[in-house]
Protein backbone atom coordinates (compact mmCIF):
# COMPACT_ATOMS: atom_id res chain seq x y z
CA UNK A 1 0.00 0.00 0.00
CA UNK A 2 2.47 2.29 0.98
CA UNK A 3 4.56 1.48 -2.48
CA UNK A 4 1.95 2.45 -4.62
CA UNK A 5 0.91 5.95 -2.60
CA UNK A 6 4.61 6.34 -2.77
CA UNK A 7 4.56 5.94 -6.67
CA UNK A 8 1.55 8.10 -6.96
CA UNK A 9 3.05 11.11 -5.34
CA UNK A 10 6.20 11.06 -7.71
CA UNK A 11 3.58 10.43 -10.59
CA UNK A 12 2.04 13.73 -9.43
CA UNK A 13 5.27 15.48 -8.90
CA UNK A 14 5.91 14.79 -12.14
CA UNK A 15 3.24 16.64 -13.52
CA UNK A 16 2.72 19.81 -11.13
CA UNK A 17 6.22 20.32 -10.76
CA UNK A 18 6.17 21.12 -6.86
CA UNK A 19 4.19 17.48 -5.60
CA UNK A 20 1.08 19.14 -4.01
CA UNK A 21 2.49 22.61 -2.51
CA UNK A 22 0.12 24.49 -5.46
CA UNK A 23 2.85 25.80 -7.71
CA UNK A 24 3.62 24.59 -11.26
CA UNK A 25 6.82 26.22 -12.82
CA UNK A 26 8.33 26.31 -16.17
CA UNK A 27 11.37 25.87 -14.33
CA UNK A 28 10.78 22.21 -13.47
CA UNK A 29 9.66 21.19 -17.07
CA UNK A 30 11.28 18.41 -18.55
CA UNK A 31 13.90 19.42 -21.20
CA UNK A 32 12.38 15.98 -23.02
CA UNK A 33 9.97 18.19 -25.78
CA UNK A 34 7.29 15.04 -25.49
CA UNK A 35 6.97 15.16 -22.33
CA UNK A 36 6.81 19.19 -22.05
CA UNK A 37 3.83 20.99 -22.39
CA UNK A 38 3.51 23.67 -24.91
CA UNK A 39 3.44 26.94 -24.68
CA UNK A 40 2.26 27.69 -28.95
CA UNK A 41 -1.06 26.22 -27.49
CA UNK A 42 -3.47 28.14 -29.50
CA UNK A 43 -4.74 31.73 -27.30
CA UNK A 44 -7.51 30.97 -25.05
CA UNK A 45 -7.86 27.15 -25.05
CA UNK A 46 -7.29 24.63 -21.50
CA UNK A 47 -4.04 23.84 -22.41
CA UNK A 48 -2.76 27.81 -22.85
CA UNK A 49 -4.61 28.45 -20.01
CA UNK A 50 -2.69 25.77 -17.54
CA UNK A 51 0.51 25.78 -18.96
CA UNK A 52 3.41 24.83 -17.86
CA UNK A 53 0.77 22.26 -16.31
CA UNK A 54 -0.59 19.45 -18.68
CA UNK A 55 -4.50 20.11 -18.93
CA UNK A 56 -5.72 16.11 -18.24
CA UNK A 57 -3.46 16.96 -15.24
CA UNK A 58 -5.43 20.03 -14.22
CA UNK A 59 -8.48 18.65 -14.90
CA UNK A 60 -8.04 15.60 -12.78
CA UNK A 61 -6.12 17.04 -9.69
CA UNK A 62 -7.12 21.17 -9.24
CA UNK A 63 -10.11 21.85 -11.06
CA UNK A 64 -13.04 22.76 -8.62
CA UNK A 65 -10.75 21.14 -6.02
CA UNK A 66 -8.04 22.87 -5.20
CA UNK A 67 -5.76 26.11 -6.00
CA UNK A 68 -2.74 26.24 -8.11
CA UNK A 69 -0.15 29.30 -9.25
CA UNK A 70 1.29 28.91 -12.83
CA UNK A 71 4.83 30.02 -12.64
CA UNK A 72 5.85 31.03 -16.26
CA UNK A 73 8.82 33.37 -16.54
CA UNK A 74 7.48 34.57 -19.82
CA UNK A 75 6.03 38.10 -19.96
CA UNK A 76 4.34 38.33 -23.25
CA UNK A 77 2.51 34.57 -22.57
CA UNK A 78 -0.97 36.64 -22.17
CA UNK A 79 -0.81 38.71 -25.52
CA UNK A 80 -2.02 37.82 -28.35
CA UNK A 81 0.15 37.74 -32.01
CA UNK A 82 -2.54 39.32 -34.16
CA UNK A 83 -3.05 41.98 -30.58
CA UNK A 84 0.78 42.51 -29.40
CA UNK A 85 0.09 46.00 -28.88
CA UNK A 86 -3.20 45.75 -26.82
CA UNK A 87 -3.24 47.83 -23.69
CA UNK A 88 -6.11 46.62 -21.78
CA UNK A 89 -6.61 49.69 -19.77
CA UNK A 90 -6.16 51.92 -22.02
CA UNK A 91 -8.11 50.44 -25.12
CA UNK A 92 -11.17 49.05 -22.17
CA UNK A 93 -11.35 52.31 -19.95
CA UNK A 94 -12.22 54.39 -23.44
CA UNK A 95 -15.36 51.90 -24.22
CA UNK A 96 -16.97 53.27 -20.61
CA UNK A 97 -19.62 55.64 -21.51
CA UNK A 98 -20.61 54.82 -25.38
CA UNK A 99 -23.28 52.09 -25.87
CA UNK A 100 -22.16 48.66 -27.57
CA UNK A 101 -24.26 49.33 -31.04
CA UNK A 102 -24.27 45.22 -30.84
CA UNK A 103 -24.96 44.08 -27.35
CA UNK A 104 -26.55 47.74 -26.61
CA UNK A 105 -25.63 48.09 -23.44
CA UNK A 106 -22.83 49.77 -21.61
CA UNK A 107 -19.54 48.62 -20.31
CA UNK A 108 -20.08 47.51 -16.59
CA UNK A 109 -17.38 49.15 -14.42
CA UNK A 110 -16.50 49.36 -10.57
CA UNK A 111 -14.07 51.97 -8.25
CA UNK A 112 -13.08 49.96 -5.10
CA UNK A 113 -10.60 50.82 -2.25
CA UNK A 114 -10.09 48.77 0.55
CA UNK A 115 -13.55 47.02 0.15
CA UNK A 116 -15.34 50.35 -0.54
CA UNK A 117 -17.35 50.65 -3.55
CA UNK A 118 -17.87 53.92 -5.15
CA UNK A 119 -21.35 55.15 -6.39
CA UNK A 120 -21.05 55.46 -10.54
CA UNK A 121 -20.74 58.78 -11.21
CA UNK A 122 -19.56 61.13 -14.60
CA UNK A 123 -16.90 63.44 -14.00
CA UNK A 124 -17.40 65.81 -16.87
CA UNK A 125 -20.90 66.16 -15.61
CA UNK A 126 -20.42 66.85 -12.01
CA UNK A 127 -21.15 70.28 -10.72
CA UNK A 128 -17.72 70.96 -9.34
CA UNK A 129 -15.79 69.87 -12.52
CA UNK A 130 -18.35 71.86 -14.30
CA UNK A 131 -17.88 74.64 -12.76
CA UNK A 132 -14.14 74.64 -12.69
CA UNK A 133 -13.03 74.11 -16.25
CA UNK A 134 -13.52 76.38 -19.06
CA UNK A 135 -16.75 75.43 -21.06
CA UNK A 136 -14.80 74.66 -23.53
CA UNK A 137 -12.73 72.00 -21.50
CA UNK A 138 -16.02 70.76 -20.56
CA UNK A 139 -18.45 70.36 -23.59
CA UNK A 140 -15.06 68.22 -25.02
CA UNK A 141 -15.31 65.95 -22.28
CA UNK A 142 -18.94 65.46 -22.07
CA UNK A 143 -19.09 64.42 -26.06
CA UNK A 144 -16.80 61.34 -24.32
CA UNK A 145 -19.96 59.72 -23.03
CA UNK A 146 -23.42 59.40 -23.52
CA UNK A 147 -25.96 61.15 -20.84
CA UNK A 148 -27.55 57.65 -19.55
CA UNK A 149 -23.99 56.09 -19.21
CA UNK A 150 -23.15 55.86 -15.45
CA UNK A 151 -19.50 56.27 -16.35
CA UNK A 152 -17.29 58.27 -18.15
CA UNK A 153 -13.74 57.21 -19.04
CA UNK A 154 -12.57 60.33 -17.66
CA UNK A 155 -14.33 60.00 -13.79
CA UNK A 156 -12.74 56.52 -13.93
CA UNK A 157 -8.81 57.78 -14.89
CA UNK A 158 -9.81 60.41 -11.70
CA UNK A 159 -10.36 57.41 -9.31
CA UNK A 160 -7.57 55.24 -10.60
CA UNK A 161 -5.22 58.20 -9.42
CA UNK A 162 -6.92 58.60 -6.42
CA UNK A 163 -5.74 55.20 -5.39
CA UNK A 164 -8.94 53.35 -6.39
CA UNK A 165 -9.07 49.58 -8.17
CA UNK A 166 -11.16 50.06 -11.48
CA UNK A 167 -13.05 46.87 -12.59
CA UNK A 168 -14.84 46.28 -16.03
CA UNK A 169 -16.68 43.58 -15.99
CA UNK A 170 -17.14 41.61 -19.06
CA UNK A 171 -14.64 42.81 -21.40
CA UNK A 172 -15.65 39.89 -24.03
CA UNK A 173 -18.94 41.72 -24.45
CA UNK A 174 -17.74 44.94 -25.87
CA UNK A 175 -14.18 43.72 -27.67
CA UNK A 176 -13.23 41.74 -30.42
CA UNK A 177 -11.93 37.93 -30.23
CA UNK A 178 -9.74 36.79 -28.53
CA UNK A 179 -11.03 37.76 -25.31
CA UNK A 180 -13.62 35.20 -25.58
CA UNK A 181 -12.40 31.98 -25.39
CA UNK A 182 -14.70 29.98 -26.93
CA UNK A 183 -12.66 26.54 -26.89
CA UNK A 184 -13.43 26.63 -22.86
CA UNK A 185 -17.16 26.43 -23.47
CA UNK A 186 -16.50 23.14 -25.44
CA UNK A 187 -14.42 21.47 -23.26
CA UNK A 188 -15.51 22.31 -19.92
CA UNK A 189 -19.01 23.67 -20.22
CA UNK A 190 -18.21 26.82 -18.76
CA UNK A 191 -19.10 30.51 -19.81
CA UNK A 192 -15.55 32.35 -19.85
CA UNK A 193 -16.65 35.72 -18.22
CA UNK A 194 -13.74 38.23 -18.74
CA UNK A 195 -12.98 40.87 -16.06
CA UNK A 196 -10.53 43.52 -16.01
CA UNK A 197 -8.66 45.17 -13.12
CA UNK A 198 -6.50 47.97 -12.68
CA UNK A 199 -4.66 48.62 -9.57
CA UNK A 200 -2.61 51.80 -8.30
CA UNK A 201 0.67 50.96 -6.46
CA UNK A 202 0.64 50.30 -2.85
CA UNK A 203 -3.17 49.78 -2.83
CA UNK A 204 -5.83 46.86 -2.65
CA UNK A 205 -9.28 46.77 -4.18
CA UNK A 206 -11.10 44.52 -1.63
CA UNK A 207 -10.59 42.94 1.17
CA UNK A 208 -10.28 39.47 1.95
CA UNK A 209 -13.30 36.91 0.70
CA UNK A 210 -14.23 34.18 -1.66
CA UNK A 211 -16.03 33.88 -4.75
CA UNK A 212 -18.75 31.98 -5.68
CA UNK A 213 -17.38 30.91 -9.08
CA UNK A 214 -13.68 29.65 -10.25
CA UNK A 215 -11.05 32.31 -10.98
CA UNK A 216 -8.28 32.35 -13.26
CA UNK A 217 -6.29 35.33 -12.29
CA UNK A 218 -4.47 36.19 -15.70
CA UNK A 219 -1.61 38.91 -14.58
CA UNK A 220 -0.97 41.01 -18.07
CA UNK A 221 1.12 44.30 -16.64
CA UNK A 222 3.02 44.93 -13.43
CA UNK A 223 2.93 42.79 -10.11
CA UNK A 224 0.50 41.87 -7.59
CA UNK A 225 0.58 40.19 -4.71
CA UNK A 226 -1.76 37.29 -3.91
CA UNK A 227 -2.57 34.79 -0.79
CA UNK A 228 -4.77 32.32 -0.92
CA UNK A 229 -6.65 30.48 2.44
CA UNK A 230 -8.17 27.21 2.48
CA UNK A 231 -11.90 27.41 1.29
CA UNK A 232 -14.81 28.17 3.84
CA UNK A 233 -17.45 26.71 2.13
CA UNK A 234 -17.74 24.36 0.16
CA UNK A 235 -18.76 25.11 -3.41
CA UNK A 236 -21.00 28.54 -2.78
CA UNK A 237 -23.26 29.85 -4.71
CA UNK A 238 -23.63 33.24 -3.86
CA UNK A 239 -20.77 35.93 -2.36
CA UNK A 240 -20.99 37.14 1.00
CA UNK A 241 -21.09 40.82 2.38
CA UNK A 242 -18.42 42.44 3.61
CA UNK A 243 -19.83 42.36 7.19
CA UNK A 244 -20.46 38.60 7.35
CA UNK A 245 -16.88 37.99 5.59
CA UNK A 246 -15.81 39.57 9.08
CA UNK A 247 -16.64 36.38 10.80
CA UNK A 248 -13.88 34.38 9.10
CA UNK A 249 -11.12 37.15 8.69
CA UNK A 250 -10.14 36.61 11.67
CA UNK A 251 -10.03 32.80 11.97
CA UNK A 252 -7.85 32.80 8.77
CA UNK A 253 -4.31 30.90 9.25
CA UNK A 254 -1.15 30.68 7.06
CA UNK A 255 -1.98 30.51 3.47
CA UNK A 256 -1.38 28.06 0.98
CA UNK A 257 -0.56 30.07 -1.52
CA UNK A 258 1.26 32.96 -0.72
CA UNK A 259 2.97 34.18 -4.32
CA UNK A 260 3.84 37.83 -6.47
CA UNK A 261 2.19 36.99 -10.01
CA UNK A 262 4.49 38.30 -12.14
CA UNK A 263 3.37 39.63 -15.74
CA UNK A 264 2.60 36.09 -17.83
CA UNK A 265 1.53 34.18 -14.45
CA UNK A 266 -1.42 32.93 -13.91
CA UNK A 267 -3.44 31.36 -10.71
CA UNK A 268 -6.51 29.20 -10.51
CA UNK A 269 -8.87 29.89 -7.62
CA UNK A 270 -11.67 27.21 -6.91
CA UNK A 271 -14.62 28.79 -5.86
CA UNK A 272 -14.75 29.25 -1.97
CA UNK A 273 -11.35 29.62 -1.38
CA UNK A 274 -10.44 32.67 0.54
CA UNK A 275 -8.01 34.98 -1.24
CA UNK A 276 -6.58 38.57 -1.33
CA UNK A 277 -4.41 41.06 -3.21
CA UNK A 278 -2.32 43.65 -2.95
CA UNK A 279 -0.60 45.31 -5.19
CA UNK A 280 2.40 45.84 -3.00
CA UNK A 281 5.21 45.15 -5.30
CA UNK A 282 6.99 47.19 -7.08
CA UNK A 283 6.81 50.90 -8.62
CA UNK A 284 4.20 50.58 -11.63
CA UNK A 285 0.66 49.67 -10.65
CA UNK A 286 -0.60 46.49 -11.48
CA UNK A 287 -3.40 44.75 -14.41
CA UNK A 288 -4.74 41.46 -14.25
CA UNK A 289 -7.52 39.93 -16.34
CA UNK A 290 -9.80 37.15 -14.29
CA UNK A 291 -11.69 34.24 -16.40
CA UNK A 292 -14.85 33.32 -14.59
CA UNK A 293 -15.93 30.31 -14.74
CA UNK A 294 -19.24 30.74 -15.26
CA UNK A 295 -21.71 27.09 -14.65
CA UNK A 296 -24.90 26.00 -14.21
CA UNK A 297 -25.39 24.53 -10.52
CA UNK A 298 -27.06 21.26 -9.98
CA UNK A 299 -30.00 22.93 -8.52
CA UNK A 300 -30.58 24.99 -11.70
CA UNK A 301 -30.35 22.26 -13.89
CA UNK A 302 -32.96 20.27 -12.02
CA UNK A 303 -35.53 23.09 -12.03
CA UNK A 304 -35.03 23.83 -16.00
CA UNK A 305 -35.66 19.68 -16.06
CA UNK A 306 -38.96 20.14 -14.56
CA UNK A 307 -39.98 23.41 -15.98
CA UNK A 308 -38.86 22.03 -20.05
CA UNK A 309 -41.16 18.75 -18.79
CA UNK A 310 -44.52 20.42 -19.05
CA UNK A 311 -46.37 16.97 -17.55
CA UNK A 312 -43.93 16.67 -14.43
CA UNK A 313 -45.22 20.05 -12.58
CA UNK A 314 -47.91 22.62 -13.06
CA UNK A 315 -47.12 26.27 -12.78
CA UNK A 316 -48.00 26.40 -9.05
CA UNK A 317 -46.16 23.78 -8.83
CA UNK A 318 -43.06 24.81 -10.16
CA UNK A 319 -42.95 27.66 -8.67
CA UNK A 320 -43.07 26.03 -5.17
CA UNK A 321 -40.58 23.50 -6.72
CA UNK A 322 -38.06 26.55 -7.35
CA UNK A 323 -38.71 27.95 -3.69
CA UNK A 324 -37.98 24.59 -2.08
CA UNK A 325 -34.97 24.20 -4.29
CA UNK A 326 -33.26 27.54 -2.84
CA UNK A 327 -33.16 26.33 0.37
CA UNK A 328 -32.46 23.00 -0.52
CA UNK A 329 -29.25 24.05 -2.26
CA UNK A 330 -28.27 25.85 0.95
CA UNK A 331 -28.32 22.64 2.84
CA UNK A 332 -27.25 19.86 0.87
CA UNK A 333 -23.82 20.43 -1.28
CA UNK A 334 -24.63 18.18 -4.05
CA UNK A 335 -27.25 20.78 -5.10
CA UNK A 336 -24.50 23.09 -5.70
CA UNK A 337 -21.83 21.67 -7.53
CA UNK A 338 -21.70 22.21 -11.15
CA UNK A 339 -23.59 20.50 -13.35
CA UNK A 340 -21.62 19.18 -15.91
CA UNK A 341 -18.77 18.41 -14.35
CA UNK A 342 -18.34 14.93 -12.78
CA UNK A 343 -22.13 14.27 -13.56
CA UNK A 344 -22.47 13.43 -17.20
CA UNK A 345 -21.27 10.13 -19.08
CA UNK A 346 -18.27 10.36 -20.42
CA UNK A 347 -19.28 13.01 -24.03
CA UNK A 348 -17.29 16.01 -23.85
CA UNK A 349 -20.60 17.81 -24.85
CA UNK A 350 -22.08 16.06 -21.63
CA UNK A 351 -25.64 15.54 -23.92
CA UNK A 352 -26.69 12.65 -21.41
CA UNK A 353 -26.80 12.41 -17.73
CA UNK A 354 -24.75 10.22 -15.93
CA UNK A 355 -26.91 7.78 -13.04
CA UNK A 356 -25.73 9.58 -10.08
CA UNK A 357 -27.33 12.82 -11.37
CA UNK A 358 -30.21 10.91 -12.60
CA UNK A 359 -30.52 9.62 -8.87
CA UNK A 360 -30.32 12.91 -6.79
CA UNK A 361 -32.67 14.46 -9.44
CA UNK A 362 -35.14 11.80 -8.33
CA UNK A 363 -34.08 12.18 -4.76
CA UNK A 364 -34.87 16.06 -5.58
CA UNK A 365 -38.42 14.88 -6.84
CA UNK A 366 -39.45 12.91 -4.31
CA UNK A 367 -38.19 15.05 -1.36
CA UNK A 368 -40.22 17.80 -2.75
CA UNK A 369 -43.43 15.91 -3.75
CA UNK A 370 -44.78 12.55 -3.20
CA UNK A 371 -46.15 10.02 -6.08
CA UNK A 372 -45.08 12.81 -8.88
CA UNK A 373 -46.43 11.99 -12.67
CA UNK A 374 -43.67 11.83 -14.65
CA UNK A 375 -40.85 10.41 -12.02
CA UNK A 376 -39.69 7.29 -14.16
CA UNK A 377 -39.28 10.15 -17.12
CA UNK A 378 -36.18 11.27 -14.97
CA UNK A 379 -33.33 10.43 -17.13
CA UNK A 380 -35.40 11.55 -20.09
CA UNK A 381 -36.52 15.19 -18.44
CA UNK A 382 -32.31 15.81 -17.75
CA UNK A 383 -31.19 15.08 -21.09
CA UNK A 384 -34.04 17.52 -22.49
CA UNK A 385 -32.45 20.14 -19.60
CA UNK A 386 -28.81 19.36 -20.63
CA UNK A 387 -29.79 20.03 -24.56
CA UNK A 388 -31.33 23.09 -23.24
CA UNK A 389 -27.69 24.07 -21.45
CA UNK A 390 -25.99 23.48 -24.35
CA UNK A 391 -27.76 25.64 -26.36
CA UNK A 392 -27.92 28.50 -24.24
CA UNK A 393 -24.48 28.13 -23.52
CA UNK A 394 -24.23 28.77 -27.53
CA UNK A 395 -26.22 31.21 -27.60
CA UNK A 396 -24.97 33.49 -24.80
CA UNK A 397 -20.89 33.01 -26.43
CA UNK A 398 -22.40 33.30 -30.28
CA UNK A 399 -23.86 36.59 -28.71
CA UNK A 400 -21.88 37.39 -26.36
CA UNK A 401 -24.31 37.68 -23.57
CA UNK A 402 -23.07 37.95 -20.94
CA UNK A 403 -25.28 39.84 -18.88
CA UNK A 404 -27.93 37.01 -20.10
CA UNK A 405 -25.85 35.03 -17.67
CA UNK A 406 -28.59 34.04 -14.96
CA UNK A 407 -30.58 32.62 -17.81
CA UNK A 408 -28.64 29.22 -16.49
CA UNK A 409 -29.01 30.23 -13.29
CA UNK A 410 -33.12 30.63 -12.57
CA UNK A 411 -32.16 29.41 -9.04
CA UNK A 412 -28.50 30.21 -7.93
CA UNK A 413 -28.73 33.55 -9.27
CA UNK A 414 -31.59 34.86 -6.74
CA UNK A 415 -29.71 33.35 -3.88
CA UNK A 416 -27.03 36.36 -4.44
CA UNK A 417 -26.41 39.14 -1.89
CA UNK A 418 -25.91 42.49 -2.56
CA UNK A 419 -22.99 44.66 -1.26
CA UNK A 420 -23.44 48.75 -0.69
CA UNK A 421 -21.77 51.72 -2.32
CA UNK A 422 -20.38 54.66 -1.14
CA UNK A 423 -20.97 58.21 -2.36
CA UNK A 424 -17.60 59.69 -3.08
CA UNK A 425 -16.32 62.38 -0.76
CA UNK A 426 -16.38 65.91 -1.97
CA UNK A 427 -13.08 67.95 -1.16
């Protein structure tokens, strides 16, 4: 026995290149090229994504089970040949204020300091600026932006030098490919939602706390410093405030990961874990890019089962159905892990269900209701629910619909809590 856990750790050394302390680094690669993964992988795809780690590897050991920082000692691993010149904060922060003529909507963006949100405002637009620039200055400005924008770039350049993290949420809305990385949806399932943020030296955006999706911190320009705790709960659904995060800050321990991402680094953040940054490092400020891995939770998938089965459930029903499942999902962790992951028989697409999801979606039945018509249709109801997935899941990326997001989440996405803003001080 003790032979073959023996083996199995080397085996796994092997591959991570650190056993199981979390880091992968180009540095222990093999010098044999079949045996090293590569880094040509084509932009946006698993194996790009994990590198210098195999992707089987990642798929099997870390992801949704544990954290891992990919060491890469290669600056320019983020940019893109037909982009080499991109400057995310510069080409993103100019976007804020104009509609998208195809999504028609406007770039989401956030000011954060220390955990402090700041209410949208638009600086050309704002009595004091107004009424401290030339009209001139002014009318220039204010063709920058459109009235019913909450942002202008300008209010959001203000902040950034006033030591505030900017965030802009779902780049891959309002920019070309490749910031959509469509091979991800494929061969995990997952909607890649693209965020952007923008740090000033010597300051951190929020304070400690966990997300309630999987992160892929992408580090593109400068340095930031990043520690990551063991998880608190296990596979969440929904973030917590700021005043109930205060209940774990201070039971927090060493960190598992305690690393500097470096420009071309990357780090993978299961959902629950505990993490922070700082961007503490350094002279220049630091910009990172995080992939979210956006799923559809067991507990969503079950109610689209019953509600695209018209005979299971009436509407009165169903709607009680959907109530029961919210607090079911709080209980009972199956309920929130994804739903394609681990569940399916083996199809990449994961068209059919596997029998353990088959089973808790009875289990789900018959807790809820007794004697239900349409019970023995179980397996048939989630493979009708996973072809529904699927084509959302299209549909959303084809579109790039992002904010169409908690179409796959009917359940999950009303368990979310809201966190105040601030009104910015006047001087």
């Amino acid at each position: 026995m003790y032979s073959i856990f023996l083996l199995a750790t080397i085996l796994l050394t092997i591959h991570t290149g650190n056993s199981l302390d979390h880091i992968c680094s180009v540095d222990s690669l093999s010098h044999n090229a079949q045996e090293t993964p590569s880094s040509a992988s084509p932009y946006g795809t698993l194996p790009w994504l994990v590198y210098p780690m195999a992707a089987p590897v990642f798929l099997d050991t870390y992801y949704q089970q544990s954290p891992v920082y990919f060491q890469r000692r290669n600056q320019n691993h983020h940019k893109h040949s037909k982009h080499p010149n991109f400057q995310f904060y510069t080409h993103i922060n100019r976007l804020v204020g104009r509609k998208s003529k195809r999504t028609k909507t406007y770039l989401t963006a956030r000011a954060t300091r220390a955990g402090k949100e700041v209410q949208p405002f638009q600086y050309w637009r704002s009595p004091e600026v107004i009424s401290s620039y030339p009209s001139l200055d002014v009318k220039q400005g204010q063709r920058k932006s459109d009235k019913k924008s909450s942002w202008d770039p300008a209010a959001l350049d203000y902040l950034y030098k006033e030591g505030y993290t900017l965030n802009y949420a779902a780049i891959e809305a309002h920019w070309k490919t490749p910031f959509l990385f469509t091979a991800l949806i494929k061969r995990l399932g997952i909607y890649p939602r693209l965020n952007l943020y923008v740090t000033p030296k010597q300051e951190k955006g929020f304070n400690t706390h966990f997300d309630s999706h999987d992160v892929f911190v992408l580090q593109t320009k400068g340095a930031k410093h990043w520690k990551v705790y063991a998880s608190v709960v296990e596979y969440p659904v929904t973030d917590w405030s700021d005043s109930k995060l205060e209940t774990i800050r201070s039971t927090l321990t060493t960190p598992i990961i305690d690393v500097v991402l470096q420009a071309g680094d990357a780090l993978y953040i299961p959902r629950g874990y505990v993490h922070e940054a700082e961007c503490d490092q350094g002279e220049d400020g630091s910009t990172h890019v995080t992939v979210g891995f956006m799923t559809m939770k067991v507990a969503d998938l079950f109610f689209v089962a019953v509600r695209e089965a018209k005979d299971t459930l009436d509407s009165q029903q169903r709607k009680a159905y959907k109530t029961w499942l919210v607090q079911a999902t709080k209980e009972q962790v199956h309920l929130r892990r994804s739903a394609v992951a681990r569940l399916c028989v083996n199809d990449k697409a994961c068209t059919v269900p596997g029998e353990r999801l088959v089973e808790l979606y009875r289990k789900s039945l018959s807790g809820f209701i007794e004697n239900l018509p349409g019970y023995q249709q179980a397996e048939k109801a989630l493979t009708r629910a996973l072809k529904w997935r699927r084509g959302t899941m299209k549909k959303l990326a084809r579109r790039r619909m992002s904010t169409a997001l908690p179409l796959l989440s009917p359940v999950t996405h009303n368990m979310q809590e809201t966190r105040a803003k601030i009104e910015l001080p006047s001087e």
